[in-house]
N, C-alpha and C. Protein backbone atom coordinates (compact mmCIF):
# COMPACT_ATOMS: atom_id res chain seq x y z
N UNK A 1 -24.31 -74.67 -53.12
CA UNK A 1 -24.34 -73.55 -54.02
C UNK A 1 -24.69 -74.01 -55.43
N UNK A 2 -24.14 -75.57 -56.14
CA UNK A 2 -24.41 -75.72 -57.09
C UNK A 2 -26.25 -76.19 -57.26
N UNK A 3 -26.57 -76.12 -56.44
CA UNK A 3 -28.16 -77.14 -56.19
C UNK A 3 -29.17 -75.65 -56.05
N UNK A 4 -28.31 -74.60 -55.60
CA UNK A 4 -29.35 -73.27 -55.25
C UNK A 4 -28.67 -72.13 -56.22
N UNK A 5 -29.34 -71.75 -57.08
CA UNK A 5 -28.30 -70.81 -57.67
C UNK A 5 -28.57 -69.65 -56.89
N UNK A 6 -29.63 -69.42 -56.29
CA UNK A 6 -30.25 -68.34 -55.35
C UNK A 6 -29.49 -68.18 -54.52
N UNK A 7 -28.48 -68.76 -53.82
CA UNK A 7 -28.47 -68.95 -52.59
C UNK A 7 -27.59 -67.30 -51.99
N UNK A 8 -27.44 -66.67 -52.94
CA UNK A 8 -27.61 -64.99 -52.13
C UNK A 8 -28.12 -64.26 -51.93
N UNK A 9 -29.42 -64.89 -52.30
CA UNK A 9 -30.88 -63.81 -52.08
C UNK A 9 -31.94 -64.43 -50.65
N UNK A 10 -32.21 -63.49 -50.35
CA UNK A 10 -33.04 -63.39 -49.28
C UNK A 10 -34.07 -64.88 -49.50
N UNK A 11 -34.57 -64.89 -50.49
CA UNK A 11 -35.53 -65.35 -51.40
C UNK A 11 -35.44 -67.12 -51.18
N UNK A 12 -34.17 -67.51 -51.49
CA UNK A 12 -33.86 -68.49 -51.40
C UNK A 12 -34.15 -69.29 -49.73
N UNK A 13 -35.53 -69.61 -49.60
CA UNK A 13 -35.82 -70.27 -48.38
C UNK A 13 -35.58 -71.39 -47.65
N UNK A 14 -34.74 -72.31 -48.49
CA UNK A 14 -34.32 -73.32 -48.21
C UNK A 14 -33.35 -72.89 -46.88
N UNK A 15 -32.12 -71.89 -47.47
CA UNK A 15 -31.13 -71.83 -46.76
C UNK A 15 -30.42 -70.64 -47.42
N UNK A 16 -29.77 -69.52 -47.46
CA UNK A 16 -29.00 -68.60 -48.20
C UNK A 16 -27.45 -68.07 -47.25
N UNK A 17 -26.87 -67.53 -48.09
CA UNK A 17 -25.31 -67.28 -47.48
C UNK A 17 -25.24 -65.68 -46.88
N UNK A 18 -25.02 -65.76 -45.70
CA UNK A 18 -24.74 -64.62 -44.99
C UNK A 18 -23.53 -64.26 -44.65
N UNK A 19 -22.95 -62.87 -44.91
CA UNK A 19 -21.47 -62.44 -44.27
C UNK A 19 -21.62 -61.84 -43.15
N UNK A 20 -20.49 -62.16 -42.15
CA UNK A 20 -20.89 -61.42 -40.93
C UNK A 20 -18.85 -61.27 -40.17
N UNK A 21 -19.03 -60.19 -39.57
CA UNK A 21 -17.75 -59.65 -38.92
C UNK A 21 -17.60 -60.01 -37.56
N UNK A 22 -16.56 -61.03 -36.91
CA UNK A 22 -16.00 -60.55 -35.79
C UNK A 22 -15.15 -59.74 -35.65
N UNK A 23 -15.48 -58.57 -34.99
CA UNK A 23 -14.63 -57.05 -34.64
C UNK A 23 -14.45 -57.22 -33.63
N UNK A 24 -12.89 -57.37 -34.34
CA UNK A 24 -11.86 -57.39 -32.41
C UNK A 24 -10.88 -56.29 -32.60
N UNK A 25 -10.53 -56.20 -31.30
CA UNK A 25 -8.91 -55.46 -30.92
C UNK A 25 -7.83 -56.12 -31.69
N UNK A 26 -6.63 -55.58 -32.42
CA UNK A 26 -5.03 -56.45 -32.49
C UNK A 26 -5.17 -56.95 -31.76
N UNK A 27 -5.00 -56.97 -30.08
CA UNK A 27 -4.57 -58.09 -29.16
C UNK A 27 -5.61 -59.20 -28.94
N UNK A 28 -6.78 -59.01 -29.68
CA UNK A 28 -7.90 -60.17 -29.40
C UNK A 28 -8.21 -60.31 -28.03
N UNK A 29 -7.83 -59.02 -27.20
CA UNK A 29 -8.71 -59.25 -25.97
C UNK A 29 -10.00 -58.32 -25.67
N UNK A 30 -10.83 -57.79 -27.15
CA UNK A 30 -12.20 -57.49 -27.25
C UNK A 30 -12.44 -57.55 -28.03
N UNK A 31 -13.49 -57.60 -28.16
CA UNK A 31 -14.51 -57.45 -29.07
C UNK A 31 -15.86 -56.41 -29.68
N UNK A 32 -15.89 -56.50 -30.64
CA UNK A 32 -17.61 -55.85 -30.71
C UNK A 32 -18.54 -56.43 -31.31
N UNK A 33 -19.99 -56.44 -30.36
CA UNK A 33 -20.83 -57.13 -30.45
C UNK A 33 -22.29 -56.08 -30.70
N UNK A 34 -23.43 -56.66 -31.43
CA UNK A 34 -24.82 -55.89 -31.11
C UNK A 34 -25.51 -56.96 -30.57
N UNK A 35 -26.58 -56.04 -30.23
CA UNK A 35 -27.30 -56.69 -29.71
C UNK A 35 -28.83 -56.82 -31.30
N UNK A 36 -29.23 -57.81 -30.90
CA UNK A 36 -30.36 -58.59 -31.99
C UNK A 36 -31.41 -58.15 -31.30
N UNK A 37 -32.00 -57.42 -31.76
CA UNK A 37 -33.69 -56.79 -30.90
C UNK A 37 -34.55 -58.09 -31.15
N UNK A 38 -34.37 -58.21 -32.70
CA UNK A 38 -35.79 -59.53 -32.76
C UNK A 38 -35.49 -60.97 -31.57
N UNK A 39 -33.95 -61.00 -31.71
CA UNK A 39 -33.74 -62.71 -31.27
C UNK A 39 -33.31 -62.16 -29.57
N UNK A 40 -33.48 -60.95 -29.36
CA UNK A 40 -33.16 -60.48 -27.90
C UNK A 40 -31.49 -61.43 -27.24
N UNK A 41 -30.21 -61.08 -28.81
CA UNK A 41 -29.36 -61.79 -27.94
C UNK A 41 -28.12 -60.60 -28.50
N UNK A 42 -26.94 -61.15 -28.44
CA UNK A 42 -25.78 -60.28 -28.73
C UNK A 42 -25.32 -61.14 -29.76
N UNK A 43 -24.47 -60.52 -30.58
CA UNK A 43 -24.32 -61.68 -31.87
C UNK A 43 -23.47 -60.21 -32.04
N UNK A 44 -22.29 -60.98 -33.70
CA UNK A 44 -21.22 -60.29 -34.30
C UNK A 44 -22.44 -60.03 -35.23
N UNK A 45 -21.60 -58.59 -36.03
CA UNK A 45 -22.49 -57.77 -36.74
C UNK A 45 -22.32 -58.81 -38.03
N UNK A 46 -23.34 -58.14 -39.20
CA UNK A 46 -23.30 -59.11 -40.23
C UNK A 46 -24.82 -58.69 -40.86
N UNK A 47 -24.98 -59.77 -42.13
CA UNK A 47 -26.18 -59.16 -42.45
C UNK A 47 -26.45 -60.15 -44.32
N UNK A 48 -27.47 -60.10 -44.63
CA UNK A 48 -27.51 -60.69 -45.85
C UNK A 48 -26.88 -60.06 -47.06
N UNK A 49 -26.14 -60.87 -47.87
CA UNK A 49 -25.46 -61.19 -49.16
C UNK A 49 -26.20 -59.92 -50.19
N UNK A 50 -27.44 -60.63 -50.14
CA UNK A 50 -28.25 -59.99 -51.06
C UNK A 50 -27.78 -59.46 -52.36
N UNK A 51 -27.38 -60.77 -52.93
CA UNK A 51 -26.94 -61.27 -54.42
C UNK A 51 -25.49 -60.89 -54.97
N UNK A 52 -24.81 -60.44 -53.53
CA UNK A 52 -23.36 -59.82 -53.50
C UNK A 52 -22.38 -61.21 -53.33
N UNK A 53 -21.89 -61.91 -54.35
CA UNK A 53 -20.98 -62.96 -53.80
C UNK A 53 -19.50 -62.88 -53.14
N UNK A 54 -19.51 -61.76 -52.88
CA UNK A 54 -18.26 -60.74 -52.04
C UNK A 54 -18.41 -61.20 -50.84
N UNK A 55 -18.63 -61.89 -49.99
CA UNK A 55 -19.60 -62.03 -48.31
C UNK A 55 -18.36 -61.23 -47.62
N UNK A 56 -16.90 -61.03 -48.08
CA UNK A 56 -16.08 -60.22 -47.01
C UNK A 56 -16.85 -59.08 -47.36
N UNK A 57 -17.04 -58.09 -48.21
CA UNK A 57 -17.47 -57.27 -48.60
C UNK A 57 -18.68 -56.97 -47.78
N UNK A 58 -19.53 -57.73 -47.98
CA UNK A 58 -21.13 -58.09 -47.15
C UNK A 58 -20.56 -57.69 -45.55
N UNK A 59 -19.80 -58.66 -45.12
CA UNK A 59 -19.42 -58.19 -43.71
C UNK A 59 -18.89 -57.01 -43.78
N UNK A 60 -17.68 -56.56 -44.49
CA UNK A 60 -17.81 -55.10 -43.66
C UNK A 60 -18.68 -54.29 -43.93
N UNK A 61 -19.60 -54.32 -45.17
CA UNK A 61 -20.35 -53.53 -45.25
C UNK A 61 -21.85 -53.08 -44.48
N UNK A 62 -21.65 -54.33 -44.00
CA UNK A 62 -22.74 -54.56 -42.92
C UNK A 62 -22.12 -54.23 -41.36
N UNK A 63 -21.30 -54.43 -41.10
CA UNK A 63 -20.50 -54.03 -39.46
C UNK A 63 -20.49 -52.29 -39.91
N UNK A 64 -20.25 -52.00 -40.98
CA UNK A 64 -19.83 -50.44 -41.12
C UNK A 64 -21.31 -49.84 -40.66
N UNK A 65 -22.14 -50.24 -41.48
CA UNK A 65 -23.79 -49.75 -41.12
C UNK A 65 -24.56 -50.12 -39.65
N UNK A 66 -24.18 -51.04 -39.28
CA UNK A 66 -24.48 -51.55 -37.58
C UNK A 66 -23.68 -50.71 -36.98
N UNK A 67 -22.46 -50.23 -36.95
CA UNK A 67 -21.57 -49.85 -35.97
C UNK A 67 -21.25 -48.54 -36.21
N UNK A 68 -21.01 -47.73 -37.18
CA UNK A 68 -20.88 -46.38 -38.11
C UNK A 68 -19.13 -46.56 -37.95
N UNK A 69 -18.49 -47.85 -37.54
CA UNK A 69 -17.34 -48.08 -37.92
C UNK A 69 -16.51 -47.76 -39.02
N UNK A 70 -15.41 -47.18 -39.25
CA UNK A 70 -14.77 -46.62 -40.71
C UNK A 70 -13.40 -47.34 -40.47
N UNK A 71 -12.73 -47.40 -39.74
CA UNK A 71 -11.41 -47.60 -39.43
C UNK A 71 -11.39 -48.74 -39.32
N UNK A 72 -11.59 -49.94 -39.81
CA UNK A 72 -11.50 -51.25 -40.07
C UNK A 72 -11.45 -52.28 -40.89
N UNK A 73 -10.67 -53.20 -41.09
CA UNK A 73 -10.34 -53.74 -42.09
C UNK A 73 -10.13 -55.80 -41.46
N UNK A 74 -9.86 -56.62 -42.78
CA UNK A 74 -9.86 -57.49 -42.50
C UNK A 74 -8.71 -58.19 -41.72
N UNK A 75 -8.70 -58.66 -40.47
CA UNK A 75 -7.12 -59.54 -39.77
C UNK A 75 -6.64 -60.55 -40.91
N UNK A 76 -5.16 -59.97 -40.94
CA UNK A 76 -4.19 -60.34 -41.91
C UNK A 76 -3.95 -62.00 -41.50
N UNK A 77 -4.12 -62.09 -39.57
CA UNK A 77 -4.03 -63.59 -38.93
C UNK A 77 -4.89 -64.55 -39.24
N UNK A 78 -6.38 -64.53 -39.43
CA UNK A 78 -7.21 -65.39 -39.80
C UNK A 78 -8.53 -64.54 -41.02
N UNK A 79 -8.62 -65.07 -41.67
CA UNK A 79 -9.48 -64.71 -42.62
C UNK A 79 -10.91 -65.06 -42.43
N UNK A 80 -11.60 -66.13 -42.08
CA UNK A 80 -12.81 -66.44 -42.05
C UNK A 80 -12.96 -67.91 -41.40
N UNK A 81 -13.99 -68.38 -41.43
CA UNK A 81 -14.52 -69.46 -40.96
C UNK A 81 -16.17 -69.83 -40.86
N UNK A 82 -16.09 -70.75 -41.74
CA UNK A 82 -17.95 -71.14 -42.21
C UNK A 82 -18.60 -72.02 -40.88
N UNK A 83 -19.92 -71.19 -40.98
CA UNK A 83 -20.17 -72.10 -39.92
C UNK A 83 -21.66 -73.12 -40.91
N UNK A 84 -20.98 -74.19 -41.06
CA UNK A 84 -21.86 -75.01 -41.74
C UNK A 84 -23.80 -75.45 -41.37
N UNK A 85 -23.59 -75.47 -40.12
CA UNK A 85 -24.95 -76.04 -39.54
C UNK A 85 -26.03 -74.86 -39.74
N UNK A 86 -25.46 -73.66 -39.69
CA UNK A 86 -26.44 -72.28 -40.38
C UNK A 86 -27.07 -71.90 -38.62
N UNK A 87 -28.11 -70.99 -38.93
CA UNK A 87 -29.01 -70.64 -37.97
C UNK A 87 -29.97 -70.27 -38.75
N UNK A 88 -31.02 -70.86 -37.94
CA UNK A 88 -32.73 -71.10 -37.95
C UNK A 88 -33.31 -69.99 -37.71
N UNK A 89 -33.65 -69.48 -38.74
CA UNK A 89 -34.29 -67.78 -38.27
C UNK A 89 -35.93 -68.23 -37.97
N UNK A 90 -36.42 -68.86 -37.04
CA UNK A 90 -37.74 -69.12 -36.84
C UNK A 90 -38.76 -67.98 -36.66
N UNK A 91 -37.98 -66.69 -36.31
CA UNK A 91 -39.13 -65.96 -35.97
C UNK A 91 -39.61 -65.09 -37.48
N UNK A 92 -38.80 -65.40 -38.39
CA UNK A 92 -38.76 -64.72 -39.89
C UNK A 92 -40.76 -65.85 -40.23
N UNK A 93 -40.91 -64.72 -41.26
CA UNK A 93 -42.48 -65.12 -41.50
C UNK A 93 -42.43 -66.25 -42.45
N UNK A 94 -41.55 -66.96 -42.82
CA UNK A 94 -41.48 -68.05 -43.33
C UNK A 94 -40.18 -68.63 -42.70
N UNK A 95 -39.83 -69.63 -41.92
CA UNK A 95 -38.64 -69.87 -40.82
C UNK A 95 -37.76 -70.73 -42.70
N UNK A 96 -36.21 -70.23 -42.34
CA UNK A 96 -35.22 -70.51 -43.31
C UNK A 96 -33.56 -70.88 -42.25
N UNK A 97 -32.43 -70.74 -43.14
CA UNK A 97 -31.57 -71.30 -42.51
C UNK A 97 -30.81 -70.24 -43.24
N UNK A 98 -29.87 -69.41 -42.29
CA UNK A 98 -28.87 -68.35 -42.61
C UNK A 98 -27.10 -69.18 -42.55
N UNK A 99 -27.22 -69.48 -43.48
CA UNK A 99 -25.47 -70.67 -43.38
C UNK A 99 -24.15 -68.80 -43.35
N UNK A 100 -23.75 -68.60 -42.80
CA UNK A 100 -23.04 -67.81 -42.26
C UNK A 100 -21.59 -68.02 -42.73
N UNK A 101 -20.61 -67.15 -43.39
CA UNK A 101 -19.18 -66.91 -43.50
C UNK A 101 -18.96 -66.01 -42.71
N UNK A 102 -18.28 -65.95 -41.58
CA UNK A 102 -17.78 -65.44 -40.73
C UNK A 102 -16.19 -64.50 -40.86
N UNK A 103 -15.74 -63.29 -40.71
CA UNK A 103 -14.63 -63.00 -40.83
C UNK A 103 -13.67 -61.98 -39.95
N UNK A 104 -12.83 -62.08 -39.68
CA UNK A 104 -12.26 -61.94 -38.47
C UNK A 104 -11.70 -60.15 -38.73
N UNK A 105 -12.39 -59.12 -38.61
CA UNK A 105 -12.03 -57.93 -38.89
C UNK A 105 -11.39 -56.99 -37.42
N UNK A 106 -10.51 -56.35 -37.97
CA UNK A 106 -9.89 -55.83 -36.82
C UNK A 106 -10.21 -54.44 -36.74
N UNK A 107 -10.43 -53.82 -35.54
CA UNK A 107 -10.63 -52.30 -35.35
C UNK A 107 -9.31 -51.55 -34.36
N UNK A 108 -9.25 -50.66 -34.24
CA UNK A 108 -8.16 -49.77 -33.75
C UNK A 108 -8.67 -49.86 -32.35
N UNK A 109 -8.31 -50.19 -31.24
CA UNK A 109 -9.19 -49.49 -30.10
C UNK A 109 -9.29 -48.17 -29.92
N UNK A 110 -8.77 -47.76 -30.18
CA UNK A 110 -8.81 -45.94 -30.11
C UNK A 110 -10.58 -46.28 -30.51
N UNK A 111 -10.52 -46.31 -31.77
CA UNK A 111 -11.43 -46.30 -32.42
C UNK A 111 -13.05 -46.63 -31.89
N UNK A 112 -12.78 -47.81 -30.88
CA UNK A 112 -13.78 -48.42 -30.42
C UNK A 112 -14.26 -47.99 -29.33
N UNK A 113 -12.89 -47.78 -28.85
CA UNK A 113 -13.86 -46.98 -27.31
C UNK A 113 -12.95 -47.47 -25.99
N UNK A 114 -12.56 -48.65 -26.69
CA UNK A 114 -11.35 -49.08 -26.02
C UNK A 114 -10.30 -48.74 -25.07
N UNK A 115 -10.04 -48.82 -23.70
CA UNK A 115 -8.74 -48.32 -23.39
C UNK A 115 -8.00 -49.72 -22.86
């Protein structure tokens, strides 16, 4: 961060900081996942910073817009977890590295769909 001052903008090609939500149940026996049209896989919702140094913020604000989720908030049990090695967005028109803060948000099952 001190070497990129960019590093919450899209822009920043080296590598930039992404927030992203795992949305689970209280009991942590589900989850919610999308699916990635470009990378054709399932992945936790999430999405770029885009000059917001909030990344919890970034994540829910990004799971809220992927999911039309309202009823969710951050698990009081674990807060986050960086995943250092990033991911290689190769199919982006200039290939970069998305270094990811991850955060552990909880939904109601009611809410989800859940029984």
């Amino acid at each position: 961060m001190e070497a990129h001052a960019d590093c919450l903008l899209r822009s920043c090609l080296t590598g930039h900081l992404t927030g992203s939500a795992w949305i689970v149940s209280p009991d942590r026996q589900r989850t919610l996942l999308t699916h990635h049209g470009k990378l054709d896989r399932w992945l936790q919702l999430g999405g770029h910073a885009d000059g917001d140094p909030d990344l919890l913020a970034v994540a829910l604000r990004e799971a809220r817009e992927e999911s039309g989720l309202t009823g969710c908030g951050p698990s009081r049990r674990r807060r986050s977890t960086w995943t250092g090695t990033g991911f290689r967005n190769a199919r982006a028109s200039r290939p970069h590295h998305h270094y990811d803060v991850r955060f552990m948000i909880e939904a109601d099952p009611a809410i989800l769909g859940f029984s």
